[in-house]
PDB file of N, CA and C in Angstrom:
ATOM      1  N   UNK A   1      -5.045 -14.169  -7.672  1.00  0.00           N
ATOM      2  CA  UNK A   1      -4.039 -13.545  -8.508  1.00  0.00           C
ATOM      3  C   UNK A   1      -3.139 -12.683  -7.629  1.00  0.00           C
ATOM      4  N   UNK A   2      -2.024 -13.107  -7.985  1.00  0.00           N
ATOM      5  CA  UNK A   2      -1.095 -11.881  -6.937  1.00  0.00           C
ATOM      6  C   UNK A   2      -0.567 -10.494  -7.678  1.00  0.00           C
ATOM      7  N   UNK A   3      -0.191  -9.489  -6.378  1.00  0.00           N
ATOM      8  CA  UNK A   3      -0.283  -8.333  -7.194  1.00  0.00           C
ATOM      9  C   UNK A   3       0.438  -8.217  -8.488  1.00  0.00           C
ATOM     10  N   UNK A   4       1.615  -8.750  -8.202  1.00  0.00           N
ATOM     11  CA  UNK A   4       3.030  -8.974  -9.158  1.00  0.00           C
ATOM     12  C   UNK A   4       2.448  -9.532 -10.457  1.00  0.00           C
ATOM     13  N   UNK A   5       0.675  -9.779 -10.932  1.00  0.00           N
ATOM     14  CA  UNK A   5       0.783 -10.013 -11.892  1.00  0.00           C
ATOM     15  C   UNK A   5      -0.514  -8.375 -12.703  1.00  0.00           C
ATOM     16  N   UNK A   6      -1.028  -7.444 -12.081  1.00  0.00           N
ATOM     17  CA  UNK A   6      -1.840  -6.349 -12.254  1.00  0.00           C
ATOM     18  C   UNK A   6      -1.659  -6.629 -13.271  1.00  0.00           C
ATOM     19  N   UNK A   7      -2.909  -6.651 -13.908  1.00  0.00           N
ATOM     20  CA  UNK A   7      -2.893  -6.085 -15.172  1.00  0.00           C
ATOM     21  C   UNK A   7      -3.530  -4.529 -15.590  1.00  0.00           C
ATOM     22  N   UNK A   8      -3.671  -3.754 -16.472  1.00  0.00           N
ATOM     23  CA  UNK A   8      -4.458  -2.747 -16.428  1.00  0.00           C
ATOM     24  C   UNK A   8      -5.448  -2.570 -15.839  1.00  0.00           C
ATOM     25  N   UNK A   9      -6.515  -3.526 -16.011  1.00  0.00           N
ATOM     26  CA  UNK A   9      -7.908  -3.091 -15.528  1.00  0.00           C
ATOM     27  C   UNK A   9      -7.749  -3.697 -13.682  1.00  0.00           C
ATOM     28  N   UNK A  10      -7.165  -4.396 -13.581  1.00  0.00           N
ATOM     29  CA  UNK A  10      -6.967  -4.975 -12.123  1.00  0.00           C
ATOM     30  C   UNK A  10      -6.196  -3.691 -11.085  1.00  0.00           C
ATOM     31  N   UNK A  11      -5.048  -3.031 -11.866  1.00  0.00           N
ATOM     32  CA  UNK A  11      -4.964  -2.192 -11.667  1.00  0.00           C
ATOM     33  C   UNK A  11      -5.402  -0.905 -10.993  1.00  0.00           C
ATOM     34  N   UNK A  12      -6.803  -0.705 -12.263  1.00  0.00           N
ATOM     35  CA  UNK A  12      -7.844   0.167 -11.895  1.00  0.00           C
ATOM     36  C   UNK A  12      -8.524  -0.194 -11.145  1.00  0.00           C
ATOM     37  N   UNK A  13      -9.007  -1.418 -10.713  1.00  0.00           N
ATOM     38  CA  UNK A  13      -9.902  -1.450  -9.838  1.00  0.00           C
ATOM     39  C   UNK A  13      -9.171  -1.359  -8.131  1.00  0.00           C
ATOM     40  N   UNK A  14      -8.205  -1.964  -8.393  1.00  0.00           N
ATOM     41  CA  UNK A  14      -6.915  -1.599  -7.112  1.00  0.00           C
ATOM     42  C   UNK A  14      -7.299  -0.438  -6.598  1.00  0.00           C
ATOM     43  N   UNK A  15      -7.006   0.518  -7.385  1.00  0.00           N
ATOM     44  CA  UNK A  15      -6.791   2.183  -7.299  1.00  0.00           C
ATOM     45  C   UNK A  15      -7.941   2.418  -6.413  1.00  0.00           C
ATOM     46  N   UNK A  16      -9.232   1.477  -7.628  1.00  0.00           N
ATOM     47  CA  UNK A  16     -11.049   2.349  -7.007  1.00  0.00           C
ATOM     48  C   UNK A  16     -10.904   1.779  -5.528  1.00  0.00           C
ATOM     49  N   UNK A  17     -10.820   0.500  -5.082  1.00  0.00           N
ATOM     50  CA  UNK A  17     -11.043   0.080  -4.030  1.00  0.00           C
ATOM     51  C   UNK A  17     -10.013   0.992  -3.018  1.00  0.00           C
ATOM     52  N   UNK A  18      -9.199   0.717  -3.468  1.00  0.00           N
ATOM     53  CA  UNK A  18      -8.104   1.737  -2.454  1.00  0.00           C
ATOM     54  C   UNK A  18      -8.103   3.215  -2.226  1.00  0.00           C
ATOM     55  N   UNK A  19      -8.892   4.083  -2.761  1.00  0.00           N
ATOM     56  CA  UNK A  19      -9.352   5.000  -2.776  1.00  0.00           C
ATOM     57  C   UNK A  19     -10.535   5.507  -1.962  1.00  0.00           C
ATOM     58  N   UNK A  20     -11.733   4.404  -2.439  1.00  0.00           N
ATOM     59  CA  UNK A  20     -12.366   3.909  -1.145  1.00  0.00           C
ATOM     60  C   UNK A  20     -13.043   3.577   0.187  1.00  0.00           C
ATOM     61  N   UNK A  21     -11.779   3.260   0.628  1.00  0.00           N
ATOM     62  CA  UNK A  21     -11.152   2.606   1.576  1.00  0.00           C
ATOM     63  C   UNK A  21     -11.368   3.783   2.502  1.00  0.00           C
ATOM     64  N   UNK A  22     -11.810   3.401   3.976  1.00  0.00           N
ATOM     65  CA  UNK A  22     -12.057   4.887   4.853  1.00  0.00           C
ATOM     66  C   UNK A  22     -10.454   5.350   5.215  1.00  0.00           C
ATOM     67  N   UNK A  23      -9.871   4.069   5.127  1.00  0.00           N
ATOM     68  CA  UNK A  23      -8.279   3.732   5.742  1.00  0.00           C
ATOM     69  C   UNK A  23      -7.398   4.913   4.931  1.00  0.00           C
ATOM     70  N   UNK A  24      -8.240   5.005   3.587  1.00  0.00           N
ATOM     71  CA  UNK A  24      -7.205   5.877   2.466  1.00  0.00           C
ATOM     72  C   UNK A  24      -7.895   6.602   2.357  1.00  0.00           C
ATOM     73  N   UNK A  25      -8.517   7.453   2.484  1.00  0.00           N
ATOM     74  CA  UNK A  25      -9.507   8.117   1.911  1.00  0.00           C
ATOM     75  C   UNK A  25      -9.217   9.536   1.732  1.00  0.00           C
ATOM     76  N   UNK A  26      -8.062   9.929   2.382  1.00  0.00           N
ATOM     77  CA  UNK A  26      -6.977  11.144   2.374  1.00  0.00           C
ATOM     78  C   UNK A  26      -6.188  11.289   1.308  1.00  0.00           C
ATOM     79  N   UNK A  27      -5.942  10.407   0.678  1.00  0.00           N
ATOM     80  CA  UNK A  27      -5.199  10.330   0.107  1.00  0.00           C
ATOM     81  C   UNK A  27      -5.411  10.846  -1.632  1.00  0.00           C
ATOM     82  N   UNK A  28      -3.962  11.420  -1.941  1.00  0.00           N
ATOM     83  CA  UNK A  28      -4.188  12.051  -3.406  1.00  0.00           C
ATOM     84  C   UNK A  28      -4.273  10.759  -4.516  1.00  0.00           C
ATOM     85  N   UNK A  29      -4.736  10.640  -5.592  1.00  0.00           N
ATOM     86  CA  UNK A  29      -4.418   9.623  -7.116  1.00  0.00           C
ATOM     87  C   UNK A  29      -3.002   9.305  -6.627  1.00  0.00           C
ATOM     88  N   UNK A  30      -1.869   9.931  -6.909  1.00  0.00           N
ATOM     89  CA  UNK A  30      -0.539   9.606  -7.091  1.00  0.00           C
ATOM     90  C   UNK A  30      -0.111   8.955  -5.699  1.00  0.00           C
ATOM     91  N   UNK A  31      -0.467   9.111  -4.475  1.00  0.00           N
ATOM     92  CA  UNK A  31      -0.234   8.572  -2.876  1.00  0.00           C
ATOM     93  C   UNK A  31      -0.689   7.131  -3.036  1.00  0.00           C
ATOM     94  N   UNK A  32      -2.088   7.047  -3.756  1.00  0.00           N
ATOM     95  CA  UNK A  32      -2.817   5.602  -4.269  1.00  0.00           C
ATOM     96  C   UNK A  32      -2.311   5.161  -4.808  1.00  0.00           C
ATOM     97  N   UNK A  33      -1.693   5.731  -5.986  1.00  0.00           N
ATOM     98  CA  UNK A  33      -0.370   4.613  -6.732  1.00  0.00           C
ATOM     99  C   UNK A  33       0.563   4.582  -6.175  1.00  0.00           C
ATOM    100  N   UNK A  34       1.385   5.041  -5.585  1.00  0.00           N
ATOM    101  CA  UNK A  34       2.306   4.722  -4.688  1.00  0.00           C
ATOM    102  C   UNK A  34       1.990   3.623  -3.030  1.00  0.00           C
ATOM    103  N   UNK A  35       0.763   4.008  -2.816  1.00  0.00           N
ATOM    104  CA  UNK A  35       0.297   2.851  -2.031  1.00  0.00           C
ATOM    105  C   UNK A  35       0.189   1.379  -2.679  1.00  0.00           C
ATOM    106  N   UNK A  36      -0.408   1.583  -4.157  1.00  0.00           N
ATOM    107  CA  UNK A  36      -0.382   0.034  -4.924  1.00  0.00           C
ATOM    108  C   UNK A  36       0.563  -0.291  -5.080  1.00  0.00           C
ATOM    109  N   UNK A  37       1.591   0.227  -5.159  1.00  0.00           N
ATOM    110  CA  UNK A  37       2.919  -0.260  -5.376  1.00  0.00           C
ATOM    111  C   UNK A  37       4.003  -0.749  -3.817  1.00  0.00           C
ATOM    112  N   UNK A  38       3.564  -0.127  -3.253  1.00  0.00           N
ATOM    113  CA  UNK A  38       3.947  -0.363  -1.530  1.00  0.00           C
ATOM    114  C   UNK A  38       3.462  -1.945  -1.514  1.00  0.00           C
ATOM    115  N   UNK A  39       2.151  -2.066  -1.703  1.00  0.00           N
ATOM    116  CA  UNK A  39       1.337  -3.580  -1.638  1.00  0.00           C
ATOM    117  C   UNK A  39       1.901  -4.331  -2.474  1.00  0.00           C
ATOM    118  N   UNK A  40       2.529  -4.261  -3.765  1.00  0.00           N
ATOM    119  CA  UNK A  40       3.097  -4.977  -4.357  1.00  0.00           C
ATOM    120  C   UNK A  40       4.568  -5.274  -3.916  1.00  0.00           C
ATOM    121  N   UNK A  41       4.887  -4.924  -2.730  1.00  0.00           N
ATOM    122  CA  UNK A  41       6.142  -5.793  -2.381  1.00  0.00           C
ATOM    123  C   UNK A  41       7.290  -4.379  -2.850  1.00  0.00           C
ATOM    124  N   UNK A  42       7.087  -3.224  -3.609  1.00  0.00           N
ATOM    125  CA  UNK A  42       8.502  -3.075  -4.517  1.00  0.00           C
ATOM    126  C   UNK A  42       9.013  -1.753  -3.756  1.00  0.00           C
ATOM    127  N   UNK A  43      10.196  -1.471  -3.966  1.00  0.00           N
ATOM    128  CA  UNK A  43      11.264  -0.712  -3.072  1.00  0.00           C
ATOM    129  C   UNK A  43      10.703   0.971  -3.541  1.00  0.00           C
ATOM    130  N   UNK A  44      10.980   1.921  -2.652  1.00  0.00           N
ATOM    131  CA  UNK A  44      11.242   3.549  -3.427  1.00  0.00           C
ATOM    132  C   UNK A  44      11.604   3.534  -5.302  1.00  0.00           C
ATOM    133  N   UNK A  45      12.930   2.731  -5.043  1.00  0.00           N
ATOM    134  CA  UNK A  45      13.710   2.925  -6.548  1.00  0.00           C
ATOM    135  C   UNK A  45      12.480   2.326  -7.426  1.00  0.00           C
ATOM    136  N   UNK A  46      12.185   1.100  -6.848  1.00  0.00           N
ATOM    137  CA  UNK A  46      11.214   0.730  -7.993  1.00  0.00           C
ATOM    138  C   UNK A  46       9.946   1.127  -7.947  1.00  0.00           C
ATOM    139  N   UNK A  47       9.495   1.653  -7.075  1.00  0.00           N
ATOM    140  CA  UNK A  47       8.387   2.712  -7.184  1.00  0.00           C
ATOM    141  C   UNK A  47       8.524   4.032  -8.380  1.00  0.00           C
ATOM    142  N   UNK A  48       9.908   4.584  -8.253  1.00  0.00           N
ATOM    143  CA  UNK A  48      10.199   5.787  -8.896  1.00  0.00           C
ATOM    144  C   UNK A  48      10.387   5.239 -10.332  1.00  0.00           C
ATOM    145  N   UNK A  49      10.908   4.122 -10.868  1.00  0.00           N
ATOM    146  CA  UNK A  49      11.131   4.117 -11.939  1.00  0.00           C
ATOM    147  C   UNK A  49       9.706   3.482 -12.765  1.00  0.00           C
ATOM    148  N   UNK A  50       8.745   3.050 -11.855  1.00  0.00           N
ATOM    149  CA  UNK A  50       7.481   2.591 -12.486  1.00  0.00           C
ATOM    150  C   UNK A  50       6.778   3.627 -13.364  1.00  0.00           C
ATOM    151  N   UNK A  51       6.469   4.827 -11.885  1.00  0.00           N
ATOM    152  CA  UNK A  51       5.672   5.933 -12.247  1.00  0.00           C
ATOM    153  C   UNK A  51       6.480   7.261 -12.539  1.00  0.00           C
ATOM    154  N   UNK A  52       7.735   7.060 -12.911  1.00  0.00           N
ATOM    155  CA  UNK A  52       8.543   8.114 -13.723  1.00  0.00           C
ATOM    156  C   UNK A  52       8.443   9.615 -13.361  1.00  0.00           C
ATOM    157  N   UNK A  53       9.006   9.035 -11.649  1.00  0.00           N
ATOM    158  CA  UNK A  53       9.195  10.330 -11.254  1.00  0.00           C
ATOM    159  C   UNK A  53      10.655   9.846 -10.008  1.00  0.00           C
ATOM    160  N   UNK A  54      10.780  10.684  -9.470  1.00  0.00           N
ATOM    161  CA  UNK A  54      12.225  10.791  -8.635  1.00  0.00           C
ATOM    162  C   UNK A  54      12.173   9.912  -7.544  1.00  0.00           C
ATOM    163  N   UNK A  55      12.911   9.161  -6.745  1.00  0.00           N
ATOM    164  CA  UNK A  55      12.843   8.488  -5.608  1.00  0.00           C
ATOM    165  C   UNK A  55      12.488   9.661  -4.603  1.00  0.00           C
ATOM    166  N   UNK A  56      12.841  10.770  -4.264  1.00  0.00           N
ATOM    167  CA  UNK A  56      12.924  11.278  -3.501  1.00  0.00           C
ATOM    168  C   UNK A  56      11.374  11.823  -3.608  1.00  0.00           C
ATOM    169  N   UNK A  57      10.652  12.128  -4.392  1.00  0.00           N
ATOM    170  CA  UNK A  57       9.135  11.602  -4.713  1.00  0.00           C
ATOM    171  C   UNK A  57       8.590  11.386  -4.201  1.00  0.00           C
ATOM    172  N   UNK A  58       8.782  10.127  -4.398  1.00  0.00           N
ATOM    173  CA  UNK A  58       8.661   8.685  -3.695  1.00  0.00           C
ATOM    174  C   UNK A  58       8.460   8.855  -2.567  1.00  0.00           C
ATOM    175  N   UNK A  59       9.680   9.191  -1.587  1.00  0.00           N
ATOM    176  CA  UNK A  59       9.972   9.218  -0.483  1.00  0.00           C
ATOM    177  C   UNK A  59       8.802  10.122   0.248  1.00  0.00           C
ATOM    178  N   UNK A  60       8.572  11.430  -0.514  1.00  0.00           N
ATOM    179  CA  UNK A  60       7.753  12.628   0.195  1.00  0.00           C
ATOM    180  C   UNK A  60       6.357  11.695   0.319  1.00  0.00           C
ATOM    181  N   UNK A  61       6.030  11.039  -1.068  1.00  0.00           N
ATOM    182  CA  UNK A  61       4.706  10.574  -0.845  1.00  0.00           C
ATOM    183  C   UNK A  61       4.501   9.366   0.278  1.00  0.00           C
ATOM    184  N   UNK A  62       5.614   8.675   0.117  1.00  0.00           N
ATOM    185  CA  UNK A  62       5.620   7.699   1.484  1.00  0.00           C
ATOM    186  C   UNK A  62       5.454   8.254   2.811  1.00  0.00           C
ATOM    187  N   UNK A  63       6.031   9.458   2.852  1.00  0.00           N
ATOM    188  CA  UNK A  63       5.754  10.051   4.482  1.00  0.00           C
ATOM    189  C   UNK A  63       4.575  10.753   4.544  1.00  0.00           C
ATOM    190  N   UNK A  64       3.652  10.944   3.352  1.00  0.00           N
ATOM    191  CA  UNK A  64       2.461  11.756   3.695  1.00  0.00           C
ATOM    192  C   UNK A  64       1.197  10.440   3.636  1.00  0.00           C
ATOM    193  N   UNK A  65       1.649   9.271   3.071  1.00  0.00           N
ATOM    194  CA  UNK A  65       0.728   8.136   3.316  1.00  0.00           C
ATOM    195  C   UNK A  65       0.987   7.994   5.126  1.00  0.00           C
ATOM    196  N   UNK A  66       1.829   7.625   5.065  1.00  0.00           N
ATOM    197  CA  UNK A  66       2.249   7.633   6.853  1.00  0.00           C
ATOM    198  C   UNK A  66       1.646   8.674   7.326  1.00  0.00           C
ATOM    199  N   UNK A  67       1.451   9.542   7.505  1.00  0.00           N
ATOM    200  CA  UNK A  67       1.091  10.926   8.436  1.00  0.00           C
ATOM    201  C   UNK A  67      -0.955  10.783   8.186  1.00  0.00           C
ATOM    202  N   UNK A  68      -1.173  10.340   6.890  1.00  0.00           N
ATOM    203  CA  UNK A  68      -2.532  10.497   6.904  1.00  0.00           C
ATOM    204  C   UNK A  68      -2.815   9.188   6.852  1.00  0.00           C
ATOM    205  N   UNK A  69      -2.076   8.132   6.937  1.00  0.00           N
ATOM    206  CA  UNK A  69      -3.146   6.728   7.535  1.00  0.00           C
ATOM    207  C   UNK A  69      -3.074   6.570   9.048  1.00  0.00           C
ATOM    208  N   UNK A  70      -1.861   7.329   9.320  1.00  0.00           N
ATOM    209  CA  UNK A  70      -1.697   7.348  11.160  1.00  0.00           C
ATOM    210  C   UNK A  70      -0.935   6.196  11.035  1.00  0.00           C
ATOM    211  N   UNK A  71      -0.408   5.224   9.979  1.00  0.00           N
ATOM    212  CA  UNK A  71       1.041   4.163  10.084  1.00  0.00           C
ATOM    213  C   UNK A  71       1.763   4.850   9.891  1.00  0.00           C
ATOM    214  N   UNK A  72       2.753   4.082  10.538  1.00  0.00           N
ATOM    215  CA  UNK A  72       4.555   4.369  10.520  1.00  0.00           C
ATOM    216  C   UNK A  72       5.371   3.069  10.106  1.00  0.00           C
ATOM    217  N   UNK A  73       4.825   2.233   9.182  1.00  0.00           N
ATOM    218  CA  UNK A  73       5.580   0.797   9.115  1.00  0.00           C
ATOM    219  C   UNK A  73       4.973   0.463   7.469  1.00  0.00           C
ATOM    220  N   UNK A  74       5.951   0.617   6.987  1.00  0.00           N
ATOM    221  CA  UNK A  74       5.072   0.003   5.256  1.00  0.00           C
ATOM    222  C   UNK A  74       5.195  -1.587   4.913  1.00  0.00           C
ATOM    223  N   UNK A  75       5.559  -2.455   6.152  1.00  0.00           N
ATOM    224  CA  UNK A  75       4.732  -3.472   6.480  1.00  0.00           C
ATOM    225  C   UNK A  75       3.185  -3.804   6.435  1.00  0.00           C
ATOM    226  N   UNK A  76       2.940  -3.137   7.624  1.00  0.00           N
ATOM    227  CA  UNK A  76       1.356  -2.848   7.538  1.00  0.00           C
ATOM    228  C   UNK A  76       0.801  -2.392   6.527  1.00  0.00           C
ATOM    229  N   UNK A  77       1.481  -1.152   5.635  1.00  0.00           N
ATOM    230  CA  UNK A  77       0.606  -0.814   4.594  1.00  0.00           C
ATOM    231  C   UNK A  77       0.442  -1.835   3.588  1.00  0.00           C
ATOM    232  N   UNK A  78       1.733  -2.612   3.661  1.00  0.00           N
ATOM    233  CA  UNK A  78       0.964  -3.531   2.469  1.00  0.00           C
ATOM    234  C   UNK A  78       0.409  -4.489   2.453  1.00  0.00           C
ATOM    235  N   UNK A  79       0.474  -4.892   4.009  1.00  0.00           N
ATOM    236  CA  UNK A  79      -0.747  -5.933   4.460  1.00  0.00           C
ATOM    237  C   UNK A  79      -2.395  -5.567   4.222  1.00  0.00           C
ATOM    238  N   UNK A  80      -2.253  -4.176   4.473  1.00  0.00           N
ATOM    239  CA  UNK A  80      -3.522  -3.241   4.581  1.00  0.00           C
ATOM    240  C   UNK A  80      -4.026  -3.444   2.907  1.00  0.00           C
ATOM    241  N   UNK A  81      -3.139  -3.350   2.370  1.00  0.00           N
ATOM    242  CA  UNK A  81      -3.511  -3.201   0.684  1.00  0.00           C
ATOM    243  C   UNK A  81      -3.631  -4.587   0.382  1.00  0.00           C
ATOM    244  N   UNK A  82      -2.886  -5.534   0.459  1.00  0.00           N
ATOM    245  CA  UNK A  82      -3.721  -6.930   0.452  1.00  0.00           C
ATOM    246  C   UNK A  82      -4.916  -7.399   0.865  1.00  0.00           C
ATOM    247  N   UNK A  83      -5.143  -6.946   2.019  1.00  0.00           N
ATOM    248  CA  UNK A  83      -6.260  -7.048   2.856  1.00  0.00           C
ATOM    249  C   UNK A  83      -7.529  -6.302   1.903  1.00  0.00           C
ATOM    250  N   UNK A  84      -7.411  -5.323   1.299  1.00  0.00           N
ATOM    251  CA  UNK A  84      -8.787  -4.539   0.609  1.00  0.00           C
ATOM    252  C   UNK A  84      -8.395  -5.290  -0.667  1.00  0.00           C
ATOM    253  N   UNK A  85      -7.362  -5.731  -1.564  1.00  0.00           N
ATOM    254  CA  UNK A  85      -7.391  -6.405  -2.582  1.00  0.00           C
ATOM    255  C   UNK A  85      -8.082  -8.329  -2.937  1.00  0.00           C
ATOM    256  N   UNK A  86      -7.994  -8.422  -1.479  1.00  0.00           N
ATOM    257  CA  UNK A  86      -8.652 -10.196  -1.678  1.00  0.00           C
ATOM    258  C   UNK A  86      -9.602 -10.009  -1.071  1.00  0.00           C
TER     259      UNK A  86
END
């Protein structure tokens, strides 16, 4: 199943596994959804308008996933999040 189709509970289990994860394990609830959404392919804007908060948000939480996974490329992160999802 690809991400683009989550459903709720797939969702949740996204979150648990990615949470986890020693890779994430820094990380706040809202950094985790913003990481699931990184893995799903989708931009800042559409990050911000998912979880109904500001791009610029967005943006802060993207640079504190970066600073506490030690990436600098949200390439990798969403390879990384595929990688714990299959």
């Amino acid at each position: 199943m690809g991400m683009e189709h989550l459903g709720e509970q797939d969702w949740s289990e996204l979150r648990s596994i990615l949470s986890e994860a020693p890779a994430f394990a820094e990380l706040t609830p809202r950094e985790t959804d913003v990481l699931c959404l990184i893995g799903k392919g989708m931009t800042n804007d559409e990050i911000a308008s998912e979880l109904f908060i500001s791009p610029h948000t967005v943006k802060n939480h993207v640079t504190n996933i970066y600073r506490k996974t030690g990436m600098d490329d949200r390439t990798q992160l969403a390879i990384l999040v595929q990688r714990h999802w299959h």
